[in-house]
PDB file of N, CA and C in Angstrom:
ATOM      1  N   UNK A   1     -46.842  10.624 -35.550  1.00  0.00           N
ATOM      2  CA  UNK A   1     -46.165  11.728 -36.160  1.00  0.00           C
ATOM      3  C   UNK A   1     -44.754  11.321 -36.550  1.00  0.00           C
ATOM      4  N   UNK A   2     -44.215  11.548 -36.939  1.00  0.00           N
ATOM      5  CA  UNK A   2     -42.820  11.706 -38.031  1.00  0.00           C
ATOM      6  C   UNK A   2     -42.474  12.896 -38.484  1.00  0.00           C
ATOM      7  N   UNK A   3     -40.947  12.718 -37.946  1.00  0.00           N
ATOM      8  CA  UNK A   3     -40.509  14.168 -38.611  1.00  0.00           C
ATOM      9  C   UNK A   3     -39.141  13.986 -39.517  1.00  0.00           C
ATOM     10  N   UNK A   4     -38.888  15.274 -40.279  1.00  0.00           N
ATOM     11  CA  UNK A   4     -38.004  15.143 -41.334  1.00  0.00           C
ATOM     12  C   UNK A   4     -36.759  14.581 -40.515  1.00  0.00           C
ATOM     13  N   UNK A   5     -35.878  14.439 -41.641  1.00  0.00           N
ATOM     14  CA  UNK A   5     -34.050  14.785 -41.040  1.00  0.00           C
ATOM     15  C   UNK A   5     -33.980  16.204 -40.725  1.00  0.00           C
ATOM     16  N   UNK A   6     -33.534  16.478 -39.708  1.00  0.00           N
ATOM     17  CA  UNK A   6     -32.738  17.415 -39.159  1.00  0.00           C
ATOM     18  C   UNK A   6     -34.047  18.648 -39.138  1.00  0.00           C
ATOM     19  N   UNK A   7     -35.230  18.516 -38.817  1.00  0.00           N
ATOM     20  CA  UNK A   7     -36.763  19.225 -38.670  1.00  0.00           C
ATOM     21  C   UNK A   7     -36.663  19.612 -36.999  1.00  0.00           C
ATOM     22  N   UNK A   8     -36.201  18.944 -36.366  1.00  0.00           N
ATOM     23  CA  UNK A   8     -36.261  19.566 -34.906  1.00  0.00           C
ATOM     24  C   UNK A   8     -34.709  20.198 -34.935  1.00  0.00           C
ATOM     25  N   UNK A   9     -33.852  20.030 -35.308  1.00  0.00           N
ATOM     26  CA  UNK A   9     -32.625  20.803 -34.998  1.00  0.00           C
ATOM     27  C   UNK A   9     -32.577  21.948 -34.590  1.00  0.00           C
ATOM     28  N   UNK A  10     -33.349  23.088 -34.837  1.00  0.00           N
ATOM     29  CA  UNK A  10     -33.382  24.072 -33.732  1.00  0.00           C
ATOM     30  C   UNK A  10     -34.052  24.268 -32.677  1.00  0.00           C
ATOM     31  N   UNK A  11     -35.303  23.225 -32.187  1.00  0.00           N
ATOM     32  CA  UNK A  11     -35.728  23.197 -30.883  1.00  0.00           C
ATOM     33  C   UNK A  11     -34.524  22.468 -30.472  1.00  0.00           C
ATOM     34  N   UNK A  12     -34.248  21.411 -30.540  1.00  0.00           N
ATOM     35  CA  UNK A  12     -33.518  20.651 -29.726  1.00  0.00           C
ATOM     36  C   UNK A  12     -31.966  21.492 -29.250  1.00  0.00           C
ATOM     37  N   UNK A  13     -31.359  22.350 -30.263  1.00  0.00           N
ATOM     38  CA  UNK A  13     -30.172  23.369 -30.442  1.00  0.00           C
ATOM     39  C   UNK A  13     -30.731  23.733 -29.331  1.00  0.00           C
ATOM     40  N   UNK A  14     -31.634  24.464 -28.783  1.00  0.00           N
ATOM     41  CA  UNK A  14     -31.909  25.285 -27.883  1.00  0.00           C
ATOM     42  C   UNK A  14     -32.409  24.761 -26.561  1.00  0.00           C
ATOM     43  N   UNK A  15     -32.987  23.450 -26.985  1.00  0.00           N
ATOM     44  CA  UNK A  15     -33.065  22.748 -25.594  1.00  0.00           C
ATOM     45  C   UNK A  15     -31.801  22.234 -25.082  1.00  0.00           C
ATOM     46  N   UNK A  16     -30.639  21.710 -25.932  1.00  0.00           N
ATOM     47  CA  UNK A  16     -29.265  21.511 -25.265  1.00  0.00           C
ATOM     48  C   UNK A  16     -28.385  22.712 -24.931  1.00  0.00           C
ATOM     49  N   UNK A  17     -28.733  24.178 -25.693  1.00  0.00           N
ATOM     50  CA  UNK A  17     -27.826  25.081 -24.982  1.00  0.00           C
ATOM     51  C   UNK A  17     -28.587  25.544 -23.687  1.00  0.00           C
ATOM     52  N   UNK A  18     -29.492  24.939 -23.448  1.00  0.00           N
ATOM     53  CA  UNK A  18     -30.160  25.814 -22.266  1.00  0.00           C
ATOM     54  C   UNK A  18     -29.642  24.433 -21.129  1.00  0.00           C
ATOM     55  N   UNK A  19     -29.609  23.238 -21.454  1.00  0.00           N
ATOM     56  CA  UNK A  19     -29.247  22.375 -20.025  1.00  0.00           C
ATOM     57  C   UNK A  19     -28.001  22.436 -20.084  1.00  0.00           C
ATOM     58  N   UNK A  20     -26.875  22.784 -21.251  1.00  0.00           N
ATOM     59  CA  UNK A  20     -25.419  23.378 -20.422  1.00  0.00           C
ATOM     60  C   UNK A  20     -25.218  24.328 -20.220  1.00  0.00           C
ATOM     61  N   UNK A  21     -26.057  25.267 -20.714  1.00  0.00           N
ATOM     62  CA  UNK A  21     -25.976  26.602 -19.690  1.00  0.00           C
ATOM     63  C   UNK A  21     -25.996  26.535 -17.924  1.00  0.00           C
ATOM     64  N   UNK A  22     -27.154  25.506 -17.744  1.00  0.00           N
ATOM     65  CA  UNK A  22     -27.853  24.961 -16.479  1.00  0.00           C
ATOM     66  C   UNK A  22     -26.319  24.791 -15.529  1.00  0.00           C
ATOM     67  N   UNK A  23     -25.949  22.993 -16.304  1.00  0.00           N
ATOM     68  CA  UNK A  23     -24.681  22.088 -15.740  1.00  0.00           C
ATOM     69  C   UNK A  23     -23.952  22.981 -15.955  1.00  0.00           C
ATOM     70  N   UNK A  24     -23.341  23.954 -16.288  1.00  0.00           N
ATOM     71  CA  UNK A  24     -22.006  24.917 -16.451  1.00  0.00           C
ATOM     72  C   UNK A  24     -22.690  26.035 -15.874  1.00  0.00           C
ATOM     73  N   UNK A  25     -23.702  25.991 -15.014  1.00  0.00           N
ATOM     74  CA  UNK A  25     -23.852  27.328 -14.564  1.00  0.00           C
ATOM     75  C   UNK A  25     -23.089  26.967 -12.809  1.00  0.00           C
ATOM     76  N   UNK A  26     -23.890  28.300 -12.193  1.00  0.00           N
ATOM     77  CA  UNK A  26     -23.379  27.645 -10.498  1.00  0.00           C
ATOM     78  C   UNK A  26     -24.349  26.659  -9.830  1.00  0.00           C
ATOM     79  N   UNK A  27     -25.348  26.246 -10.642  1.00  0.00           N
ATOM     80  CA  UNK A  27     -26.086  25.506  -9.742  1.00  0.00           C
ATOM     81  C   UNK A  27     -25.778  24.403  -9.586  1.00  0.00           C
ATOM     82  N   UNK A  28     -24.141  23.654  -9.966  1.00  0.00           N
ATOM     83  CA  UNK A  28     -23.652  22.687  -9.669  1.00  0.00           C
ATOM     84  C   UNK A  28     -22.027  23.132  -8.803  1.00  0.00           C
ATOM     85  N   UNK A  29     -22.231  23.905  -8.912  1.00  0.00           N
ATOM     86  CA  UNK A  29     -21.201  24.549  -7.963  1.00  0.00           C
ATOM     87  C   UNK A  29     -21.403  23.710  -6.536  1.00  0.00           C
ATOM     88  N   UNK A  30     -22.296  23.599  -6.146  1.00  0.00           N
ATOM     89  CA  UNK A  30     -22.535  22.838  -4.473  1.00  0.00           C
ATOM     90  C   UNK A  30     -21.914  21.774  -4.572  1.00  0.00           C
ATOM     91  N   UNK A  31     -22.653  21.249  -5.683  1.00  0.00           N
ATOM     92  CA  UNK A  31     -22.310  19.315  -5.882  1.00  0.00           C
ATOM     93  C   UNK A  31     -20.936  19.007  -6.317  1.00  0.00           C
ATOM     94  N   UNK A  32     -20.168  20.340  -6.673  1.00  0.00           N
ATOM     95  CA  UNK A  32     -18.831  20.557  -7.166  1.00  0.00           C
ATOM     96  C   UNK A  32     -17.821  20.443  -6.133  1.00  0.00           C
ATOM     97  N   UNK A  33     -18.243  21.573  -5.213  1.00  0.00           N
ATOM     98  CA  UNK A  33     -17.961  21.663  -3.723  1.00  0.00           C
ATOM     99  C   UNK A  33     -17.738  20.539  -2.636  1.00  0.00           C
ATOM    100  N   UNK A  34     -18.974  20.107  -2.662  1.00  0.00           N
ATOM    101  CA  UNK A  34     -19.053  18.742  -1.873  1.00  0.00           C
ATOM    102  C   UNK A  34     -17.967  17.629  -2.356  1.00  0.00           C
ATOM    103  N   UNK A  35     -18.294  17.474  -4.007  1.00  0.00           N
ATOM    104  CA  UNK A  35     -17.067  17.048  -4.297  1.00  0.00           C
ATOM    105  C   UNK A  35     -16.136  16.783  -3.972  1.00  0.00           C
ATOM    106  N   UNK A  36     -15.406  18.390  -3.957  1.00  0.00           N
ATOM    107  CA  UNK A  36     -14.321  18.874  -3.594  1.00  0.00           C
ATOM    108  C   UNK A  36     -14.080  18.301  -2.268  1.00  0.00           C
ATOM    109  N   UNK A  37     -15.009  18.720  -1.609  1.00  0.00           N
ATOM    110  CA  UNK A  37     -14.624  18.578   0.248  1.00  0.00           C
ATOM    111  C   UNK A  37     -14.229  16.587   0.422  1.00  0.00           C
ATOM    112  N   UNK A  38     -15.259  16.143  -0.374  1.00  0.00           N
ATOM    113  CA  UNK A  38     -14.887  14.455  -0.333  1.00  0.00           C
ATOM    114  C   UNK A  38     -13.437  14.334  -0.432  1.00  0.00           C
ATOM    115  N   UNK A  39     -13.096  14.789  -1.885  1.00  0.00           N
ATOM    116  CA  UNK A  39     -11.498  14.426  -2.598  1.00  0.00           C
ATOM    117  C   UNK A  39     -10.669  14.992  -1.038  1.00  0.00           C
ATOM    118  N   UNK A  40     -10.950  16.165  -0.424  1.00  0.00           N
ATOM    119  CA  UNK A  40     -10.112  16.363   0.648  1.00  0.00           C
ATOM    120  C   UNK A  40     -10.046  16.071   1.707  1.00  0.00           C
ATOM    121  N   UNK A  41     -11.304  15.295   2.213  1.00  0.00           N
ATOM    122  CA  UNK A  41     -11.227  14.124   3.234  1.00  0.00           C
ATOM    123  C   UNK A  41     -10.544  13.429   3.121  1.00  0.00           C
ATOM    124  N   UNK A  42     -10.687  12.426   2.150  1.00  0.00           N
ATOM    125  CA  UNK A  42     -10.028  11.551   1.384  1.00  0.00           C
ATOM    126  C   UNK A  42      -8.587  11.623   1.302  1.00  0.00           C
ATOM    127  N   UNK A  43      -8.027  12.929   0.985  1.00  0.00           N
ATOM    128  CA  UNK A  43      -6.808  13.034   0.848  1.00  0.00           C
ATOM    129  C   UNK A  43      -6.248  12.900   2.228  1.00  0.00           C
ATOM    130  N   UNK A  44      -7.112  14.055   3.346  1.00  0.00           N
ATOM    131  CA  UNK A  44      -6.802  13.659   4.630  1.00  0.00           C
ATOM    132  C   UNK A  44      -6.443  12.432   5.453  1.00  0.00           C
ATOM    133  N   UNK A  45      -7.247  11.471   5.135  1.00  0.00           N
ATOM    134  CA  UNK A  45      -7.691   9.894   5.373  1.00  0.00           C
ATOM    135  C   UNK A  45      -6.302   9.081   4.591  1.00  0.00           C
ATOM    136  N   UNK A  46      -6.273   9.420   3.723  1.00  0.00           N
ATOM    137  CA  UNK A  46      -4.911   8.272   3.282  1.00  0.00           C
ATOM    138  C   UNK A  46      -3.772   9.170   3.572  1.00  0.00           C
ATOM    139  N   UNK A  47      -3.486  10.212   4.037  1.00  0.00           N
ATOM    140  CA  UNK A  47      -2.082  11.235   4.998  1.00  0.00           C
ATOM    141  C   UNK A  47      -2.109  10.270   6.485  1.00  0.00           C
ATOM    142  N   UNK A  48      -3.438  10.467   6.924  1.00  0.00           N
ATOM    143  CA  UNK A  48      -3.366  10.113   8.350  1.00  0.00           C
ATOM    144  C   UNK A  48      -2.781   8.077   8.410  1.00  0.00           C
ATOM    145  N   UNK A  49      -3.466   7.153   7.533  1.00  0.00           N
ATOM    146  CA  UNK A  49      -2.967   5.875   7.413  1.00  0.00           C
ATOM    147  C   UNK A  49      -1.931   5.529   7.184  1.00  0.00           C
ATOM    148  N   UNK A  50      -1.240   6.523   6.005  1.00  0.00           N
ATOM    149  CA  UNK A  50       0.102   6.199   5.971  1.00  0.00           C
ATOM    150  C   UNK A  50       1.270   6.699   6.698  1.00  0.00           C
ATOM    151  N   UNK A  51       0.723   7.797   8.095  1.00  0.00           N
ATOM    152  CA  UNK A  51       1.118   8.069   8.972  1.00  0.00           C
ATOM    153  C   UNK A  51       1.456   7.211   9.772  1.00  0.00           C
ATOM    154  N   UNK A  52       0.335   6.715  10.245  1.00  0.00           N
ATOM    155  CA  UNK A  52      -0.029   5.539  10.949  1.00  0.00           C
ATOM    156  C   UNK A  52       0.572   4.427  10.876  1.00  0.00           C
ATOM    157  N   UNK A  53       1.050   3.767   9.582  1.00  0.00           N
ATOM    158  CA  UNK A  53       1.760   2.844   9.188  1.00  0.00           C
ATOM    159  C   UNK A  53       3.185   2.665   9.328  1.00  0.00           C
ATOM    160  N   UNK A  54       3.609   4.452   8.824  1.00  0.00           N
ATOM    161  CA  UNK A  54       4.876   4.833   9.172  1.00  0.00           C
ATOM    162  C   UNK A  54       5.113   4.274  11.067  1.00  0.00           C
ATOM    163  N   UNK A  55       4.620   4.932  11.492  1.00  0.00           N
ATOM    164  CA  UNK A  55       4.829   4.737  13.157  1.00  0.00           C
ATOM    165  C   UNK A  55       4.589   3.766  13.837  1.00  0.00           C
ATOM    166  N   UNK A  56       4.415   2.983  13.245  1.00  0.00           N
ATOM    167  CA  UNK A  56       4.142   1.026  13.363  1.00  0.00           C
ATOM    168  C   UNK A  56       5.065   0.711  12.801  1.00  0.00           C
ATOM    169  N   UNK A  57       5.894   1.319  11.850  1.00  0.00           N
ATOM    170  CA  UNK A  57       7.382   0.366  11.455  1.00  0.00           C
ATOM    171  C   UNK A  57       8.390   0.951  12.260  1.00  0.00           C
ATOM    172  N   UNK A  58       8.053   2.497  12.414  1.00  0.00           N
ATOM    173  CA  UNK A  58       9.186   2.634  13.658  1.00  0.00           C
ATOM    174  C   UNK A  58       9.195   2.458  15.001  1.00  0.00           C
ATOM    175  N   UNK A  59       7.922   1.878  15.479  1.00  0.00           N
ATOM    176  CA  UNK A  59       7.641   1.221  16.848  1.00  0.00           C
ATOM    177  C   UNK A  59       8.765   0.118  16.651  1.00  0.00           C
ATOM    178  N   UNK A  60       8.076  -0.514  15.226  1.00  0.00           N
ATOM    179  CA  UNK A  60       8.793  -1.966  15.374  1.00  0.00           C
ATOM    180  C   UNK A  60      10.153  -1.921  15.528  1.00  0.00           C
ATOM    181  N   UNK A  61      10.708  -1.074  14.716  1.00  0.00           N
ATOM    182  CA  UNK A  61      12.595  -0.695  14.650  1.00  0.00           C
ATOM    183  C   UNK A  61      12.577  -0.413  15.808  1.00  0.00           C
ATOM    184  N   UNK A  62      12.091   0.542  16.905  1.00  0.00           N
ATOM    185  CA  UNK A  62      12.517   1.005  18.525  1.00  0.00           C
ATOM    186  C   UNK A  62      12.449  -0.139  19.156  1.00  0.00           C
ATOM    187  N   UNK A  63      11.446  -1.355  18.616  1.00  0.00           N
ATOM    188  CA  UNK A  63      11.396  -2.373  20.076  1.00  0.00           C
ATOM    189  C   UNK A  63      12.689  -3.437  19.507  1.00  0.00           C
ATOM    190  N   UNK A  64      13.038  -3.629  18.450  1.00  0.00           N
ATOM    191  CA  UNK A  64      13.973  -4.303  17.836  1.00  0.00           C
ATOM    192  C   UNK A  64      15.354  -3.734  18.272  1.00  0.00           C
ATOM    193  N   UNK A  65      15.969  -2.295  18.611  1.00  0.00           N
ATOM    194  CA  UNK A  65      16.583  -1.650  19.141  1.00  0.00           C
ATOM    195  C   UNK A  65      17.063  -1.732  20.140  1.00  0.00           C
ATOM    196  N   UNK A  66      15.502  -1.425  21.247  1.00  0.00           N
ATOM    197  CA  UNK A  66      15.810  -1.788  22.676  1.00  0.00           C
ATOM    198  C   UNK A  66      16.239  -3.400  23.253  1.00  0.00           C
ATOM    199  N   UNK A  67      15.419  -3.989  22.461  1.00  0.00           N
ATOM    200  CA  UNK A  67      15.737  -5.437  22.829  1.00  0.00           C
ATOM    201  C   UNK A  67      17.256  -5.843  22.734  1.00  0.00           C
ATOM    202  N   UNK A  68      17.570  -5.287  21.585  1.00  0.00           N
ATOM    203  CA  UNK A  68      19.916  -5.780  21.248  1.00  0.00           C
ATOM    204  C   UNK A  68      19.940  -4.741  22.233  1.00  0.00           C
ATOM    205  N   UNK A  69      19.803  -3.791  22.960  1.00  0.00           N
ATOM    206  CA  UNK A  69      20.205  -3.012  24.004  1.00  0.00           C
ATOM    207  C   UNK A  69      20.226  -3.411  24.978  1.00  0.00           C
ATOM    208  N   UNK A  70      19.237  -4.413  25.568  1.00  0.00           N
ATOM    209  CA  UNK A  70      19.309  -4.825  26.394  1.00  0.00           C
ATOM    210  C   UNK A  70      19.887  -5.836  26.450  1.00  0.00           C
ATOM    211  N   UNK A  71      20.232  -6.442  25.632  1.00  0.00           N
ATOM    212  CA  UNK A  71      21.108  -7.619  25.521  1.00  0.00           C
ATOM    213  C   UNK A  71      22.481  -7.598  25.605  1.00  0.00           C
ATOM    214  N   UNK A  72      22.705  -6.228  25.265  1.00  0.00           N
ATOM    215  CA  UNK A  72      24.080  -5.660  25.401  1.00  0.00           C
ATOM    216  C   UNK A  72      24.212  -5.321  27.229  1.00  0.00           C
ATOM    217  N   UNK A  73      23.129  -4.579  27.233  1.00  0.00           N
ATOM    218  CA  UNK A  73      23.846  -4.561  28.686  1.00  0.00           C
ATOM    219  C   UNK A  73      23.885  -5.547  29.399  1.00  0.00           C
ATOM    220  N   UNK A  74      23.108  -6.814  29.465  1.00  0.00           N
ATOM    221  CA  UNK A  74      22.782  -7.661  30.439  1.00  0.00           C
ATOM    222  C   UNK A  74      24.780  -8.359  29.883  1.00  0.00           C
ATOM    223  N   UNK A  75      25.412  -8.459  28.506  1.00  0.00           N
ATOM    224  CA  UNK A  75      26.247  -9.191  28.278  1.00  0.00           C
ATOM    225  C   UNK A  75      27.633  -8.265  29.063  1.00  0.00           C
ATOM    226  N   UNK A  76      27.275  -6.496  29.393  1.00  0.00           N
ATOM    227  CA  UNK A  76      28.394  -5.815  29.792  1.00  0.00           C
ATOM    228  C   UNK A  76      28.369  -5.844  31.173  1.00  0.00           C
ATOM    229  N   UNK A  77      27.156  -6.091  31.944  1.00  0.00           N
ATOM    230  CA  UNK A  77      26.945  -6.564  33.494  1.00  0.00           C
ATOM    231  C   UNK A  77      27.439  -7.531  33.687  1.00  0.00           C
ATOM    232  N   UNK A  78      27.483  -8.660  32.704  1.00  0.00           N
ATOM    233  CA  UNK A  78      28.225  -9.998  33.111  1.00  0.00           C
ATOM    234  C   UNK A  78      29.929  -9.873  33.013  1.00  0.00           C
ATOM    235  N   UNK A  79      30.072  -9.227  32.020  1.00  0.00           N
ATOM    236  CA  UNK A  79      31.639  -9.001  31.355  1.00  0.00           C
ATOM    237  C   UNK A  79      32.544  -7.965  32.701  1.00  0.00           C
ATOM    238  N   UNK A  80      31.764  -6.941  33.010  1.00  0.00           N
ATOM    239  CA  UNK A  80      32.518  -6.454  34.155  1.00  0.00           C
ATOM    240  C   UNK A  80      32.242  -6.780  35.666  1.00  0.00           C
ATOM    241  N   UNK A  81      31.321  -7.422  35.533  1.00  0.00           N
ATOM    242  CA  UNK A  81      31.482  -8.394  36.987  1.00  0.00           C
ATOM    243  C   UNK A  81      32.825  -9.492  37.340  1.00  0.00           C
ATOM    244  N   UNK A  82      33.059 -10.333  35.841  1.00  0.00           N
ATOM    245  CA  UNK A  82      33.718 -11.303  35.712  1.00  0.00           C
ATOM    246  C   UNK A  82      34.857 -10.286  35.801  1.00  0.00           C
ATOM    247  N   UNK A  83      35.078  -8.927  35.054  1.00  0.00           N
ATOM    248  CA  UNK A  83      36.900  -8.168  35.327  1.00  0.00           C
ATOM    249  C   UNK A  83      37.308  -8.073  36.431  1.00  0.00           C
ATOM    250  N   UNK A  84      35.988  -6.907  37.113  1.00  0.00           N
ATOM    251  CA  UNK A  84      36.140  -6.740  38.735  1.00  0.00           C
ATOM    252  C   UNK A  84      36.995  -8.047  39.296  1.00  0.00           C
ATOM    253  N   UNK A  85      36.278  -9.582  39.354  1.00  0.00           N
ATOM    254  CA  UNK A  85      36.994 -10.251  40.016  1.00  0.00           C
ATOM    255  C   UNK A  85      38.333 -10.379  39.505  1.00  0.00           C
ATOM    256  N   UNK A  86      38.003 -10.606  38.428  1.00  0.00           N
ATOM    257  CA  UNK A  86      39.595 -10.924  37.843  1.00  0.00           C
ATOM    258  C   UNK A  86      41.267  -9.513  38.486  1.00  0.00           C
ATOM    259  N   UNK A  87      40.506  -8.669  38.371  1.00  0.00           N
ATOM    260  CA  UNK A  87      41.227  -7.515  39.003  1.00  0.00           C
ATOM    261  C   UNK A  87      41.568  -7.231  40.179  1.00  0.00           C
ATOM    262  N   UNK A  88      40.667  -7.908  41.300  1.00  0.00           N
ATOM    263  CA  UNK A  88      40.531  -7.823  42.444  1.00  0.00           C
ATOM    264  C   UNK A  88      41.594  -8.892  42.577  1.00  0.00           C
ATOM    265  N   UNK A  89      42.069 -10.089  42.185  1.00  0.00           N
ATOM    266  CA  UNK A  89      42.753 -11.231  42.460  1.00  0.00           C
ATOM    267  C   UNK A  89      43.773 -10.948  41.878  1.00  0.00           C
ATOM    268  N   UNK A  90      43.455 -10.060  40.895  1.00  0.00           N
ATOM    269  CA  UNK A  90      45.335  -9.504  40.519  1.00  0.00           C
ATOM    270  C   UNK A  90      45.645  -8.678  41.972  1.00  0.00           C
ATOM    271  N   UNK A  91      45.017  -8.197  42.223  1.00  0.00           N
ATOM    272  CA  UNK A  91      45.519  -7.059  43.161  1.00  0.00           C
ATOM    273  C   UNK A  91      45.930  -7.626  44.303  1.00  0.00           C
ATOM    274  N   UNK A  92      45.035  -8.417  45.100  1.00  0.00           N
ATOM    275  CA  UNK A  92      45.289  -9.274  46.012  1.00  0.00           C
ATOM    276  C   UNK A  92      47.016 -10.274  45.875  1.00  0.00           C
ATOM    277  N   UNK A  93      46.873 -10.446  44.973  1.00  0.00           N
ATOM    278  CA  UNK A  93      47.955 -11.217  44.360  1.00  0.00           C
ATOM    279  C   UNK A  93      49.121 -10.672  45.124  1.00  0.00           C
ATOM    280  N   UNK A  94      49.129  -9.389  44.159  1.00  0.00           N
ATOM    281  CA  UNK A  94      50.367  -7.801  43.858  1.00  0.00           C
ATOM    282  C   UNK A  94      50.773  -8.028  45.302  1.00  0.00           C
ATOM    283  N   UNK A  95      49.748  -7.895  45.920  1.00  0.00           N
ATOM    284  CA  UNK A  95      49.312  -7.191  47.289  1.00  0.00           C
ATOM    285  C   UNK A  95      50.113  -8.167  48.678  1.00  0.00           C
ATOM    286  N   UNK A  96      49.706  -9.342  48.057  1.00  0.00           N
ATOM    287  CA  UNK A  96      50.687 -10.186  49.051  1.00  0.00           C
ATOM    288  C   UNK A  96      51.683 -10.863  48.553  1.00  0.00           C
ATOM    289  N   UNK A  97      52.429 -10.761  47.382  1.00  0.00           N
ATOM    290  CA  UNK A  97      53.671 -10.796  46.992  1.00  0.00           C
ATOM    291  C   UNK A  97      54.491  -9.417  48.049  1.00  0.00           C
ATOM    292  N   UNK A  98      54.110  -8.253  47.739  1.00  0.00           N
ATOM    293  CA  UNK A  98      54.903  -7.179  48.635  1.00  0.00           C
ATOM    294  C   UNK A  98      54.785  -7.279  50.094  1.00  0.00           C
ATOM    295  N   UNK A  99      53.819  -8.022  50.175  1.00  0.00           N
ATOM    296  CA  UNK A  99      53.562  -8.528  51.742  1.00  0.00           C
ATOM    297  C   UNK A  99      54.692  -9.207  52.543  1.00  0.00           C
ATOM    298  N   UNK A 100      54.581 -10.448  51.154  1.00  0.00           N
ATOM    299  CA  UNK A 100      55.949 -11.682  51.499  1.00  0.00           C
ATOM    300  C   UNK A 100      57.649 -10.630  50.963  1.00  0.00           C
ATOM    301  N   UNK A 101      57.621 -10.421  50.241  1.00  0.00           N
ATOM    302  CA  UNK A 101      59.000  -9.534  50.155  1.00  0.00           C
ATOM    303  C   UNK A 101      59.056  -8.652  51.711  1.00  0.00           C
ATOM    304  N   UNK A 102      58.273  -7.830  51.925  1.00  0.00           N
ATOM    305  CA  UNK A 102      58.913  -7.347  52.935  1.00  0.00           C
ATOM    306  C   UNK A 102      59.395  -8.251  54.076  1.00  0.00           C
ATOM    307  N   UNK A 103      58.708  -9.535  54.642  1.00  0.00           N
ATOM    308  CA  UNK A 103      58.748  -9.984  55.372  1.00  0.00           C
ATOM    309  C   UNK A 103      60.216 -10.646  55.451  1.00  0.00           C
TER     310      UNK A 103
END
């Protein structure tokens, strides 16, 4: 069989307004939905990683932090140990200079 030019154009007119009636009706509404719910997993899923990522660079900055902190104190434990004495031998000093004057 063979048909003219443009001889089916109104079956076929009517077979394509009836399957986008179909796809533009709600019976893709579900698969629309589901869709939907993916894209918002999804969106969920790369919030939560780059959360995640965030708080792994500021772990790293807190342990980078504490560490010169502690370095500081271990250098201000040494620094006022070494005054104390130094102060203590001034004093001692003071202490028996007025010793020897009175005497």
């Amino acid at each position: 069989r063979t048909a003219l030019a443009y001889a089916m154009n109104e079956d076929f007119t009517r077979v394509m307004r009836q399957q986008m009636d179909h796809f533009s009706s709600g019976n893709t509404d579900a698969l629309s939905r589901v869709q939907g719910e993916i894209d918002e997993v999804k969106g969920v899923m790369v919030s939560n990683i780059e959360k995640v990522i965030d708080r792994g660079d500021k772990i790293d900055l807190l342990v980078g932090k504490t560490e010169s902190l502690n370095q500081q104190s271990l250098q201000f434990k040494k620094r006022s140990g070494t005054l104390r004495n130094e102060m203590w031998w001034k004093n001692f000093k003071l202490n028996l200079m007025i010793f020897l004057v009175i005497l």
